[in-house]
PDB file of N, CA and C in Angstrom:
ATOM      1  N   UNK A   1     183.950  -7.336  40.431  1.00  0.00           N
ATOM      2  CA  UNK A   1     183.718  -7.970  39.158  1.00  0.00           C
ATOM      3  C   UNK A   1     183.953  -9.469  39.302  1.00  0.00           C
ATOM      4  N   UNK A   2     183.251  -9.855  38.961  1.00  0.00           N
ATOM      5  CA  UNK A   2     182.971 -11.899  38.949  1.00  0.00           C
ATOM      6  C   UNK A   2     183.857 -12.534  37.618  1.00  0.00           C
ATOM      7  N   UNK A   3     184.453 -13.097  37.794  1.00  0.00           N
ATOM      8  CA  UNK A   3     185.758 -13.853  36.911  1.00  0.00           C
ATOM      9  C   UNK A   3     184.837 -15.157  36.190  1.00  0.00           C
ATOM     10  N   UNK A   4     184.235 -15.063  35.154  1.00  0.00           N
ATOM     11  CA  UNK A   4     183.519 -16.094  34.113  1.00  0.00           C
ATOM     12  C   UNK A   4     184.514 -17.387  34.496  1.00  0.00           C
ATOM     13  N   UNK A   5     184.018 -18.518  34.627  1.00  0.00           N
ATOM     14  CA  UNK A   5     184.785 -19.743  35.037  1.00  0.00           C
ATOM     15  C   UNK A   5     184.113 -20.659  33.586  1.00  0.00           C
ATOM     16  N   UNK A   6     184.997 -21.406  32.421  1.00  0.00           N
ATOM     17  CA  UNK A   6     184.951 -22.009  31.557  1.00  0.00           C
ATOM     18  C   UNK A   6     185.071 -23.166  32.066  1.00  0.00           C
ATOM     19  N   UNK A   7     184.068 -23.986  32.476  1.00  0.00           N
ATOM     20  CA  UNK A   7     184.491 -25.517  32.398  1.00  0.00           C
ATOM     21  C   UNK A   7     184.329 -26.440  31.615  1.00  0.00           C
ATOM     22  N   UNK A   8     185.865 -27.157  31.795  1.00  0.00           N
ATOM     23  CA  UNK A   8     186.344 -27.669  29.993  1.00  0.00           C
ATOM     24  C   UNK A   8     185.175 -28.934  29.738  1.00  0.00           C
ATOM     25  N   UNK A   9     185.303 -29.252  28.835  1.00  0.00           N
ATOM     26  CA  UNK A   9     184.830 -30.836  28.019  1.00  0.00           C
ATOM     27  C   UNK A   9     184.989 -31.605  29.063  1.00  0.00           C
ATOM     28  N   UNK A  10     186.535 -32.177  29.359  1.00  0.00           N
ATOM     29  CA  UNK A  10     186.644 -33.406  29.878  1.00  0.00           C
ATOM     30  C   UNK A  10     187.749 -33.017  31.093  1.00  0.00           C
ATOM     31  N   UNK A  11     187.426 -33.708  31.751  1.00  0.00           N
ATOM     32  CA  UNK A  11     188.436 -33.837  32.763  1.00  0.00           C
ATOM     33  C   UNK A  11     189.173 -35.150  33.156  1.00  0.00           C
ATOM     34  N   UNK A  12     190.315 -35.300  33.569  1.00  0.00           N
ATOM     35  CA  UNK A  12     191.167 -36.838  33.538  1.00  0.00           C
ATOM     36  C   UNK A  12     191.082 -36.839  35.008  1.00  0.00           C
ATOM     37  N   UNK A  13     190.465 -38.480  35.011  1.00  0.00           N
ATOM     38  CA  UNK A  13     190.436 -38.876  36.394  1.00  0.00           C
ATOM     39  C   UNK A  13     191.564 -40.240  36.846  1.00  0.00           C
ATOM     40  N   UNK A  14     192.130 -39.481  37.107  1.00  0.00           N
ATOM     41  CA  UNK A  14     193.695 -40.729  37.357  1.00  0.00           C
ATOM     42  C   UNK A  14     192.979 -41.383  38.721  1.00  0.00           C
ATOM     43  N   UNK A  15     193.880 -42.644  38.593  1.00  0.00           N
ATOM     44  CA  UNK A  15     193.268 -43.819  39.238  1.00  0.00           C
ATOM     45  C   UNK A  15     194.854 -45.028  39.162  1.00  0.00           C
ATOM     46  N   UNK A  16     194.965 -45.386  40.946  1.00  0.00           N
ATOM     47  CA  UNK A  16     195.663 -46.522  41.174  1.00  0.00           C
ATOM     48  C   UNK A  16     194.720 -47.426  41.822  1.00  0.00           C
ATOM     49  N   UNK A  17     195.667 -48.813  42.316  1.00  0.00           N
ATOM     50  CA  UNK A  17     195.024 -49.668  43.332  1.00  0.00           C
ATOM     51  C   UNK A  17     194.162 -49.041  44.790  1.00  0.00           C
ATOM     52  N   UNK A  18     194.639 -47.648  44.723  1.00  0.00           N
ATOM     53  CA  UNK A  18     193.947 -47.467  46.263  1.00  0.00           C
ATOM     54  C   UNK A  18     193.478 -46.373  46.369  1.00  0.00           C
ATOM     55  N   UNK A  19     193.561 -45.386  45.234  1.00  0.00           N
ATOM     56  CA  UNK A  19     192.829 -44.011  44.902  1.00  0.00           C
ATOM     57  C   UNK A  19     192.753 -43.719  43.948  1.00  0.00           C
ATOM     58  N   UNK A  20     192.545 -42.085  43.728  1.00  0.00           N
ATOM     59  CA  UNK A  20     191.874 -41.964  42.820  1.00  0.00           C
ATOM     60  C   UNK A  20     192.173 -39.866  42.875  1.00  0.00           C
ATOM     61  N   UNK A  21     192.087 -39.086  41.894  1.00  0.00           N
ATOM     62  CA  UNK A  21     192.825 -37.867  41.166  1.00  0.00           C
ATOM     63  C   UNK A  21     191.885 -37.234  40.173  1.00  0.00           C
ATOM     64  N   UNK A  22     191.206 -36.323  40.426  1.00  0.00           N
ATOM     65  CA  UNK A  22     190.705 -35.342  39.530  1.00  0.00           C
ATOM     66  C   UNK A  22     191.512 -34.416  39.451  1.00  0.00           C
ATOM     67  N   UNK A  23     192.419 -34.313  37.786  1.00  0.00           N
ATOM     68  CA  UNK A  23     192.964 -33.165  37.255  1.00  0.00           C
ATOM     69  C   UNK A  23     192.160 -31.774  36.723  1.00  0.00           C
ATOM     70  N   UNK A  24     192.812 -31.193  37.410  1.00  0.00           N
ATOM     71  CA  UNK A  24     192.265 -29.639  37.230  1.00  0.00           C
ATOM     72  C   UNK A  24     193.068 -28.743  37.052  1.00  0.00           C
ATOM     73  N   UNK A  25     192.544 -27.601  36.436  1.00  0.00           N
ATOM     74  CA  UNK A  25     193.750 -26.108  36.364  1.00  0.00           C
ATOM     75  C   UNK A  25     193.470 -25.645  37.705  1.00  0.00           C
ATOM     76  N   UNK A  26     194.796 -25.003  38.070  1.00  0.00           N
ATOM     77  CA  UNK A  26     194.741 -24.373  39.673  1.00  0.00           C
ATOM     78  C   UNK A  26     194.333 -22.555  39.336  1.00  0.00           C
ATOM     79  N   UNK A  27     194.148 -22.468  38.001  1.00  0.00           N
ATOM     80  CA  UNK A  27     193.621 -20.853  37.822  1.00  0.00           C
ATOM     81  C   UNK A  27     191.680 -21.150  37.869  1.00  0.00           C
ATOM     82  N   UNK A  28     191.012 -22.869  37.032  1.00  0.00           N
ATOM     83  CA  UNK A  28     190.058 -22.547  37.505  1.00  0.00           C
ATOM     84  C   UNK A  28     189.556 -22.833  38.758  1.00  0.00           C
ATOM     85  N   UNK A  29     190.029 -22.998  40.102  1.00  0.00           N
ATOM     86  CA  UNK A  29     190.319 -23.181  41.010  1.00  0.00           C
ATOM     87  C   UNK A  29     189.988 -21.950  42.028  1.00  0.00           C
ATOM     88  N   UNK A  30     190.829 -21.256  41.667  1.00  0.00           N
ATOM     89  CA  UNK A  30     190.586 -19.572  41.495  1.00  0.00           C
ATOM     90  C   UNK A  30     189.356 -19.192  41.439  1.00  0.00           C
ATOM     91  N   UNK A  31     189.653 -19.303  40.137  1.00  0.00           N
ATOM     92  CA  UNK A  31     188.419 -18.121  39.452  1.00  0.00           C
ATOM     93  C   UNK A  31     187.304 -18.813  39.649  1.00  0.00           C
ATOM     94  N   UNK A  32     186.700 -20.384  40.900  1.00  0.00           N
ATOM     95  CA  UNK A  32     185.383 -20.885  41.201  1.00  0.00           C
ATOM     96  C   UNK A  32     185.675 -20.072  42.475  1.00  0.00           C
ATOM     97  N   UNK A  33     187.213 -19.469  43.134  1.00  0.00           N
ATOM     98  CA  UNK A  33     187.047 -19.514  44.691  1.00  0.00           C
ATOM     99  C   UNK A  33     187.095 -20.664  45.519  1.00  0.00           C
ATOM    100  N   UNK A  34     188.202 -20.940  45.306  1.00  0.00           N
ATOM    101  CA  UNK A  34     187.938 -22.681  46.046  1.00  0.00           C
ATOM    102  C   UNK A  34     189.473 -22.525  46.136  1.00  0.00           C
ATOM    103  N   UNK A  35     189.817 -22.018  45.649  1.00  0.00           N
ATOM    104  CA  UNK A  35     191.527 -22.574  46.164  1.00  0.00           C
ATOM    105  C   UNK A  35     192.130 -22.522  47.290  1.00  0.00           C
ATOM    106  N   UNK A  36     191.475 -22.471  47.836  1.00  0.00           N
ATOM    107  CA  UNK A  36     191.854 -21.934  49.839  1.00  0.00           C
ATOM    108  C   UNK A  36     191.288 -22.981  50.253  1.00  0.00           C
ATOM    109  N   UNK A  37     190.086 -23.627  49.745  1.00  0.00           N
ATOM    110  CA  UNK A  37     189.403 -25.031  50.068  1.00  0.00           C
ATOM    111  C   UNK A  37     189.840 -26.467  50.092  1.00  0.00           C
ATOM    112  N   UNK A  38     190.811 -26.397  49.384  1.00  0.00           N
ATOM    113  CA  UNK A  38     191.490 -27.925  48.555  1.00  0.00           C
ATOM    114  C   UNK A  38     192.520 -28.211  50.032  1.00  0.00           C
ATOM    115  N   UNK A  39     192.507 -29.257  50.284  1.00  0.00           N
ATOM    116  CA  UNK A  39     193.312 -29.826  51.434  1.00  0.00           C
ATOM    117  C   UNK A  39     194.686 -30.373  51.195  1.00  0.00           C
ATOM    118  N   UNK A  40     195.443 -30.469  51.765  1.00  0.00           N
ATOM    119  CA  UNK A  40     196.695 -31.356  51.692  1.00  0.00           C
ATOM    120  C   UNK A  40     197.148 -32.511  51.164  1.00  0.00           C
ATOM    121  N   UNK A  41     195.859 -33.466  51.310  1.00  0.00           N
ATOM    122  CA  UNK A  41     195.467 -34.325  51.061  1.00  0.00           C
ATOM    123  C   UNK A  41     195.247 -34.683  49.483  1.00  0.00           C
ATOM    124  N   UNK A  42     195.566 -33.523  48.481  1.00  0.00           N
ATOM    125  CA  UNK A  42     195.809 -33.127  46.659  1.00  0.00           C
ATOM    126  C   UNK A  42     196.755 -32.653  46.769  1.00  0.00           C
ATOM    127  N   UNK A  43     197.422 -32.849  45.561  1.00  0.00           N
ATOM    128  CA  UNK A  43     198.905 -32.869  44.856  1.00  0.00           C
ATOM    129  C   UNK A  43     198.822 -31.487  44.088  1.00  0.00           C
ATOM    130  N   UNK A  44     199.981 -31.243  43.567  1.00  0.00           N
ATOM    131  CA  UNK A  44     199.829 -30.041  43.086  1.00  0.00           C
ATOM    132  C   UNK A  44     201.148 -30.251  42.156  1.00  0.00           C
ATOM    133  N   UNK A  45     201.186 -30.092  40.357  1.00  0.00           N
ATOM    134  CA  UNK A  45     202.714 -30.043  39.868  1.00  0.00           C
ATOM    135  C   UNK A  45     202.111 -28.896  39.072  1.00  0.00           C
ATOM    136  N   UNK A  46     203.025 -27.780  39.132  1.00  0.00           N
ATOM    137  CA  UNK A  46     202.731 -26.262  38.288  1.00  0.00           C
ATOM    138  C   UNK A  46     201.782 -26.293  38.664  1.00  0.00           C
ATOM    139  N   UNK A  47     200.883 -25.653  37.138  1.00  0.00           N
ATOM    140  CA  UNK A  47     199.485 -25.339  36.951  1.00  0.00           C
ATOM    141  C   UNK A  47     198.354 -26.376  37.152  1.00  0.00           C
ATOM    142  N   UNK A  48     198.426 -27.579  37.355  1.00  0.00           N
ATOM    143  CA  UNK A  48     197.730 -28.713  37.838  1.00  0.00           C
ATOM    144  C   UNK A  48     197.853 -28.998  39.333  1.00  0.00           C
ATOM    145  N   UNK A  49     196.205 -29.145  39.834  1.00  0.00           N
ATOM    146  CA  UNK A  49     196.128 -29.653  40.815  1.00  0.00           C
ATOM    147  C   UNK A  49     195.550 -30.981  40.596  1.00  0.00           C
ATOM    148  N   UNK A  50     195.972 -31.593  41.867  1.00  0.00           N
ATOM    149  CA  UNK A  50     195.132 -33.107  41.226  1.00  0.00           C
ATOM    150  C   UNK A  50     194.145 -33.346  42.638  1.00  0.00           C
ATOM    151  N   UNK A  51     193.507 -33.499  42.729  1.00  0.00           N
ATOM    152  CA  UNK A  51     192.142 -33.549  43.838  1.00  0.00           C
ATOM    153  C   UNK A  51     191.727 -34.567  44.324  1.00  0.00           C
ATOM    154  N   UNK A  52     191.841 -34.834  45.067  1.00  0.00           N
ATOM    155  CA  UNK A  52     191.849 -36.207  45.885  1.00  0.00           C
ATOM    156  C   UNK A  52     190.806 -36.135  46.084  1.00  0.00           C
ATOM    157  N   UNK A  53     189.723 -37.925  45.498  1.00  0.00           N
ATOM    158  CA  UNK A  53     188.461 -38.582  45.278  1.00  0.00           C
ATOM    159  C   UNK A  53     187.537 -37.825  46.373  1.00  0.00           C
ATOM    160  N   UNK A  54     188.095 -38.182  47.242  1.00  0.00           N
ATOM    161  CA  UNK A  54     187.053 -38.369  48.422  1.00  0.00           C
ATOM    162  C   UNK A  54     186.061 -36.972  48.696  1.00  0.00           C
ATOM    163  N   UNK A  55     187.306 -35.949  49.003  1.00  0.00           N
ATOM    164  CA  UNK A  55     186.732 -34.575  49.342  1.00  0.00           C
ATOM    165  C   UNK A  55     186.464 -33.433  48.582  1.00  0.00           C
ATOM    166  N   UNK A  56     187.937 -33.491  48.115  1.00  0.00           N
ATOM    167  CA  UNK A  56     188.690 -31.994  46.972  1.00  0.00           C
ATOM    168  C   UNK A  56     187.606 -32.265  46.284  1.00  0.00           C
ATOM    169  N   UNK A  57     187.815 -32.846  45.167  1.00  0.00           N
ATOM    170  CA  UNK A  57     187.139 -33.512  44.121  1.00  0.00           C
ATOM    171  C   UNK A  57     185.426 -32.890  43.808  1.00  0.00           C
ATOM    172  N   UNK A  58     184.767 -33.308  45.126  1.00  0.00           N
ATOM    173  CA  UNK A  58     183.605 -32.739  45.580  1.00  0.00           C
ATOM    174  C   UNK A  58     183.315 -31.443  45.446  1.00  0.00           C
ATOM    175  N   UNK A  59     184.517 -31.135  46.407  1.00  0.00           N
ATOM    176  CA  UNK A  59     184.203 -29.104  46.164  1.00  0.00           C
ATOM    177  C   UNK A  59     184.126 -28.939  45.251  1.00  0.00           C
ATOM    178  N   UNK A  60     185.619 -29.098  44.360  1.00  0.00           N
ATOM    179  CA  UNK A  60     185.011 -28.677  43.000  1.00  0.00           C
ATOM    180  C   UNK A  60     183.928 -28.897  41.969  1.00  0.00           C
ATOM    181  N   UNK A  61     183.645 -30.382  42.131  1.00  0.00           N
ATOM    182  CA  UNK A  61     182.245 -30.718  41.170  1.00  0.00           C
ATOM    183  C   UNK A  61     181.159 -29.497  41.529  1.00  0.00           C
ATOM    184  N   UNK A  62     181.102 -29.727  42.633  1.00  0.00           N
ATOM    185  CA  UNK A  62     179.836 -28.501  43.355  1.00  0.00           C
ATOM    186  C   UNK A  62     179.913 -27.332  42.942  1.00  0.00           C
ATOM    187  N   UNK A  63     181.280 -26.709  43.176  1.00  0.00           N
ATOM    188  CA  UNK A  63     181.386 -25.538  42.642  1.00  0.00           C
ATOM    189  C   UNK A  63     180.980 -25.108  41.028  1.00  0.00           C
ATOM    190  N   UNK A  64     181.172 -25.946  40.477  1.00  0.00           N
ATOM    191  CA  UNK A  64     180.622 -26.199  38.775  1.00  0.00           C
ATOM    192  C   UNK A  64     179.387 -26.560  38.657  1.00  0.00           C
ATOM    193  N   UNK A  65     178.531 -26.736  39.551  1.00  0.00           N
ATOM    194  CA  UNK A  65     176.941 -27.256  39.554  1.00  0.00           C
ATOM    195  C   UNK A  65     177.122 -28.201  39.214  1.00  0.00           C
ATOM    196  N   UNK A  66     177.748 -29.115  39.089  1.00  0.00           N
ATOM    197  CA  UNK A  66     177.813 -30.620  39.034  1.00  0.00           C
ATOM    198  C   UNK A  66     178.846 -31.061  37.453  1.00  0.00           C
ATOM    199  N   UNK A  67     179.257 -31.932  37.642  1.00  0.00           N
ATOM    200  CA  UNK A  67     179.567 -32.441  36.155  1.00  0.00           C
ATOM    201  C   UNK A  67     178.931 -34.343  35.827  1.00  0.00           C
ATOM    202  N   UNK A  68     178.828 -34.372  34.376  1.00  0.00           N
ATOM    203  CA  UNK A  68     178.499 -35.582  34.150  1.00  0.00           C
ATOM    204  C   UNK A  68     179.322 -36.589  34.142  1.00  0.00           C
ATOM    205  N   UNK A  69     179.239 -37.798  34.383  1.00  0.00           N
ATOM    206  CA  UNK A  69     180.259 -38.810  34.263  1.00  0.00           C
ATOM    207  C   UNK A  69     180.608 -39.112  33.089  1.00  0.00           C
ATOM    208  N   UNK A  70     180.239 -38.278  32.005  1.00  0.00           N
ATOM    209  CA  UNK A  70     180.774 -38.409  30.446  1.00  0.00           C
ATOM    210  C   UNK A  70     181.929 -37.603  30.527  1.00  0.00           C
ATOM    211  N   UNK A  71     181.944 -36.892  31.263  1.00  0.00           N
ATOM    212  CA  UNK A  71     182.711 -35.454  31.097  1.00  0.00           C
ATOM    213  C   UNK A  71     184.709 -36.033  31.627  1.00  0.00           C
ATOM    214  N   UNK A  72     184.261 -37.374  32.502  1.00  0.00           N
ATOM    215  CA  UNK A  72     185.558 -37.859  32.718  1.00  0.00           C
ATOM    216  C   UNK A  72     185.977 -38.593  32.013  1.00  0.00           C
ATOM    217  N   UNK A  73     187.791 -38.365  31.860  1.00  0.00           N
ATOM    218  CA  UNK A  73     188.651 -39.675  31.212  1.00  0.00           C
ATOM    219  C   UNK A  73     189.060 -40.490  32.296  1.00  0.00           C
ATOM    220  N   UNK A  74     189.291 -41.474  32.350  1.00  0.00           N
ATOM    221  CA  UNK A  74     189.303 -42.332  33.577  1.00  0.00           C
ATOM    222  C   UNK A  74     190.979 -42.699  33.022  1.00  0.00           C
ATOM    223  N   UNK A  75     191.951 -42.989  33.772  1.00  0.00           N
ATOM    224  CA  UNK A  75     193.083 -43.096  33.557  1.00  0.00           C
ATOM    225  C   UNK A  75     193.818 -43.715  34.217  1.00  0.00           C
ATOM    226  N   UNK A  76     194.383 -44.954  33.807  1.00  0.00           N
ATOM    227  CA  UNK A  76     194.531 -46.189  35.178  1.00  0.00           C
ATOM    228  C   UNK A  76     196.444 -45.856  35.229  1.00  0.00           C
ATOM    229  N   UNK A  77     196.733 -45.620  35.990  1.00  0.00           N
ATOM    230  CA  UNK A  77     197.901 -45.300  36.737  1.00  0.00           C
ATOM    231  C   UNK A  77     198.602 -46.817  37.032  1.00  0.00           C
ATOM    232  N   UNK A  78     198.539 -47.894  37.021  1.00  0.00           N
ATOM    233  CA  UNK A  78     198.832 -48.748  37.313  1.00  0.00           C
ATOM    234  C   UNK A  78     198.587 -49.383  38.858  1.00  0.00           C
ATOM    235  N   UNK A  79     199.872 -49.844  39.761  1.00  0.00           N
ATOM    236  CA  UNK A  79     199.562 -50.108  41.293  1.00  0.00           C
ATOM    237  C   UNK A  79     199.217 -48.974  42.056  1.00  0.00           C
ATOM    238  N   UNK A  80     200.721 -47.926  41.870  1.00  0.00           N
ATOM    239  CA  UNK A  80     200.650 -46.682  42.616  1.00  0.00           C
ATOM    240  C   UNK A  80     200.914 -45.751  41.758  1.00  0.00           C
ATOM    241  N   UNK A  81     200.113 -45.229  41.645  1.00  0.00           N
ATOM    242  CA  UNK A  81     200.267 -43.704  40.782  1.00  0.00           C
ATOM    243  C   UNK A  81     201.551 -42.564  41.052  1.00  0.00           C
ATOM    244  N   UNK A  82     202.285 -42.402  40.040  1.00  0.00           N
ATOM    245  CA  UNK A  82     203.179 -41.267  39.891  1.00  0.00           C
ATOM    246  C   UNK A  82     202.554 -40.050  40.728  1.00  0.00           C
ATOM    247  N   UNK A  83     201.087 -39.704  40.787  1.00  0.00           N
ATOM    248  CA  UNK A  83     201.075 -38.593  41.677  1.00  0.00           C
ATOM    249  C   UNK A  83     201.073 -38.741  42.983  1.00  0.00           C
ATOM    250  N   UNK A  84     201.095 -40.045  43.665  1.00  0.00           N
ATOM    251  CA  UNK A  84     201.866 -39.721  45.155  1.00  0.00           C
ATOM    252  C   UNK A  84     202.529 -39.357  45.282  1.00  0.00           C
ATOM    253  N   UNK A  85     203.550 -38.949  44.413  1.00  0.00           N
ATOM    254  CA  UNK A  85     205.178 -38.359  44.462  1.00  0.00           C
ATOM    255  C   UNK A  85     205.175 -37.225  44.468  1.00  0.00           C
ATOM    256  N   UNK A  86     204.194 -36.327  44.354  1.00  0.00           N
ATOM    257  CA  UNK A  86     203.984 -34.694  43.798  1.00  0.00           C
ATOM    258  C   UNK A  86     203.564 -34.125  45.209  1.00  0.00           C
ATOM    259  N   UNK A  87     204.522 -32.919  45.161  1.00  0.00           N
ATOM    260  CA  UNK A  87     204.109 -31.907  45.960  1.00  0.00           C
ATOM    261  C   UNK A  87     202.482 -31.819  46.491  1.00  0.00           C
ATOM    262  N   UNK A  88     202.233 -32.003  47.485  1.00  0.00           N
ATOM    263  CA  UNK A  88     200.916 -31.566  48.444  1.00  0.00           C
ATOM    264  C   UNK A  88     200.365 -30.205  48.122  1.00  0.00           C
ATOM    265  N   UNK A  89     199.020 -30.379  47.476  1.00  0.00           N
ATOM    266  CA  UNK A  89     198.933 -28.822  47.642  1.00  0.00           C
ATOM    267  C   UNK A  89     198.557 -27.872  48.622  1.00  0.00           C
ATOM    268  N   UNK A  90     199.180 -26.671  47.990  1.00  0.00           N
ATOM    269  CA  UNK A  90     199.064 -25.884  49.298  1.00  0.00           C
ATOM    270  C   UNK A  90     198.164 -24.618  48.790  1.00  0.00           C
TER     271      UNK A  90
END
């Protein structure tokens, strides 16, 4: 049985001087099949993963057939973003 994946309105795209964070739920993560995919290289606090620009980020857009650039909140973190500090996900 195939697990219906809801993808929300908007998604928050955190942003410092030198990167950049797509917030996501780590259940829809799951339920696209991708959670074995996401690299080290994304943070993880609880139920949020945060997806690092370059790669993560990608899988998941793909996995959703794409999303629009309306669909992001852009969210300026200042120099260095509080989520360098967060657990790596695993």
């Amino acid at each position: 049985m195939t697990e219906e994946v809801k993808v929300r309105e908007r998604y928050e795209f955190h942003y410092d001087a030198g990167h950049g964070w797509l917030r996501v739920r780590v259940d829809e993560l799951r339920a696209l099949g991708i959670a074995d995919r996401i690299s080290g290289y994304s943070y993880r606090a609880g139920e949020w993963a945060y997806l690092e620009e370059d790669c993560d980020s990608e899988v998941f857009v793909k996995a959703c057939g794409g999303l629009e650039k309306e669909r992001y909140l852009a969210v300026n973190d200042g120099d260095s973003s509080w989520i360098r500090d967060l657990e790596p996900y695993r």
